[in-house]
Protein backbone atom coordinates (compact mmCIF):
# COMPACT_ATOMS: atom_id res chain seq x y z
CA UNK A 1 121.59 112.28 93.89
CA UNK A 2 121.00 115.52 96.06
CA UNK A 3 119.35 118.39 94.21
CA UNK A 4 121.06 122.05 94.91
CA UNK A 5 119.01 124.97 95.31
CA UNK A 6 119.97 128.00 95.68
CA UNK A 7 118.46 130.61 97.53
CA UNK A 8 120.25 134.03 97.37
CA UNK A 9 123.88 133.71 98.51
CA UNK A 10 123.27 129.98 100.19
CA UNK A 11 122.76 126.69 98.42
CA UNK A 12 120.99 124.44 99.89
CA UNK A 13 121.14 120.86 98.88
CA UNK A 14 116.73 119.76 99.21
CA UNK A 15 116.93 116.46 100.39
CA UNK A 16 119.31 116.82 103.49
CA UNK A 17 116.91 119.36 105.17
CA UNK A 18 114.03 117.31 104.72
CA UNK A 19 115.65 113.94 106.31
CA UNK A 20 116.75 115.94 109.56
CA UNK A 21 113.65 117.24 109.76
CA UNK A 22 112.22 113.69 109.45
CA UNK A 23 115.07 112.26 112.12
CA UNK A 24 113.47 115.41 114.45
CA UNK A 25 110.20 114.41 114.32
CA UNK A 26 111.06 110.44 115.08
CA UNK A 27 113.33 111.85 117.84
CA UNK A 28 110.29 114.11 119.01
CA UNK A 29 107.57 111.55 118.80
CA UNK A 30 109.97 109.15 120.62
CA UNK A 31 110.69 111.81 123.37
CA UNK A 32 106.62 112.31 123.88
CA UNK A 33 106.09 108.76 124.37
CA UNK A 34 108.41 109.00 127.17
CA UNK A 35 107.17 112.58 128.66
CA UNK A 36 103.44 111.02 128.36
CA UNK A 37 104.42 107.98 130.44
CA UNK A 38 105.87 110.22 132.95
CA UNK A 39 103.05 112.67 133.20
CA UNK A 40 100.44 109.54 133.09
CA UNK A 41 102.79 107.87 136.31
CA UNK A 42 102.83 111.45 138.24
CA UNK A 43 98.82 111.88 137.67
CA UNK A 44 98.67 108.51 138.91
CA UNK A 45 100.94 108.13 141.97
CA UNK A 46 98.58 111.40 142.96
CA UNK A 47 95.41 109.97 141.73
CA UNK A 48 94.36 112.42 139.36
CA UNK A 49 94.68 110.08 136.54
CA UNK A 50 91.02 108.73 135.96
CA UNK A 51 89.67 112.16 137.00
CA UNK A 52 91.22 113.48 133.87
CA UNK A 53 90.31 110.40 132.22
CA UNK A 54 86.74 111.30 132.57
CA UNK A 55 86.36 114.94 131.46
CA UNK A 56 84.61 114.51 127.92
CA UNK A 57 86.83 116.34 125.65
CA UNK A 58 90.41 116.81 127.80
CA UNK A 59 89.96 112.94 128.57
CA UNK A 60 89.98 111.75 124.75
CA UNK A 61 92.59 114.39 124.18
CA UNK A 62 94.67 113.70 126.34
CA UNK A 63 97.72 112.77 124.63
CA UNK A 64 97.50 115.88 122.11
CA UNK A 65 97.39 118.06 125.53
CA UNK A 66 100.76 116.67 126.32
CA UNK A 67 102.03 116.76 122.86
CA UNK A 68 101.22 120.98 122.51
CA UNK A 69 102.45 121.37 126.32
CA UNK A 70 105.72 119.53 125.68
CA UNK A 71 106.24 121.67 122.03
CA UNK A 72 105.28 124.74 124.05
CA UNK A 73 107.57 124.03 127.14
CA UNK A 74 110.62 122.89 124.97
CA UNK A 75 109.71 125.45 122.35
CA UNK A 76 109.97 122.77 119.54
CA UNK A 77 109.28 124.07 115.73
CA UNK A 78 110.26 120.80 113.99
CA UNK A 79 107.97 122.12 111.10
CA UNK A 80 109.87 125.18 110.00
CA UNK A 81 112.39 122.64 108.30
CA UNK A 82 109.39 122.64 105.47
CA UNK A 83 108.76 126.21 105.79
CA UNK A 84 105.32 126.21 107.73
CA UNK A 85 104.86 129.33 109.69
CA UNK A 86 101.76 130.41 111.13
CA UNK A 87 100.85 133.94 111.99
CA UNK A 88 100.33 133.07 116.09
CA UNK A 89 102.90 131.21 118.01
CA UNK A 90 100.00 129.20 119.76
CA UNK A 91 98.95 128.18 116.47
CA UNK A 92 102.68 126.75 115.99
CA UNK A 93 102.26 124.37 119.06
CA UNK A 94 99.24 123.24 118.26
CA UNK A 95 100.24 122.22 114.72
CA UNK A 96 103.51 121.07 115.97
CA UNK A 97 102.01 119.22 118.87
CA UNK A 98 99.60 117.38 116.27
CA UNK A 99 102.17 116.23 113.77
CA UNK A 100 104.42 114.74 116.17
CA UNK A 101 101.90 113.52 117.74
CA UNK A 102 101.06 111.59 114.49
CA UNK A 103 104.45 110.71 113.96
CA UNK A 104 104.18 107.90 116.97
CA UNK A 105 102.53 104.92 114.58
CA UNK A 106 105.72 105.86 112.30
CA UNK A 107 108.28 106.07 115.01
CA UNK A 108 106.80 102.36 115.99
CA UNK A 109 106.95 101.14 112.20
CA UNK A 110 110.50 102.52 111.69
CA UNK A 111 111.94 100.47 115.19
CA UNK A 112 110.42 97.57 114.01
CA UNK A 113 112.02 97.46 111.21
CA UNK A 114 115.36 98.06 112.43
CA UNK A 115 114.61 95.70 114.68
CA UNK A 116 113.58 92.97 111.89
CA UNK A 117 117.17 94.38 110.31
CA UNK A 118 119.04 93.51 113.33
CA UNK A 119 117.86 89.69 113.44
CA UNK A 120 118.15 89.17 110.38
């Protein structure tokens, strides 16, 4: 059973927002796996790929560098669904970048299971 909350003149039912928030961040974390792998091919075909690799802090960080670029680029704000807003729009993509990133262990869990659903 959906809650309704109402906010002024609008009601809102609370748990629809939250699910297509949740769908965006699958769908964004999904979508970065797929922008990585293309940025990791390009830096490679070029050979820039281990020189990257070996710069001490963009090197372990690489992935989070493509996360905030790809948020910042696509101007992404999955977020705001929970009302997060930060004063600083480059402190947006940076949390935005970060949480999607996180979201890939959970994008893997969730096709797993459909794909456990799908044999079974």
């Amino acid at each position: 059973m959906l809650t309704v909350e109402y906010v002024g003149n609008d009601a809102y039912r609370t748990g629809e927002k939250i699910m297509y928030t949740l769908g965006y961040l699958l769908l964004a974390a999904a979508l970065l796996g797929a922008v990585t792998t293309v940025v990791d091919s390009v830096l490679g075909t070029i050979q820039l790929s281990g020189i990257i690799r070996k710069i001490p802090i963009i090197g372990s960080n690489w992935n989070l560098i493509v996360a905030i670029a790809m948020v910042w680029v696509l101007e992404m704000n999955p977020i705001s669904g929970w009302g997060l807003t930060f004063s600083d729009d480059w402190m947006t993509y940076c949390a935005n970048g970060a949480i999607i990133l996180g979201m890939i262990p959970l994008k893997d869990a969730v096709i797993s299971m459909v794909n456990r659903g799908l044999r079974a």
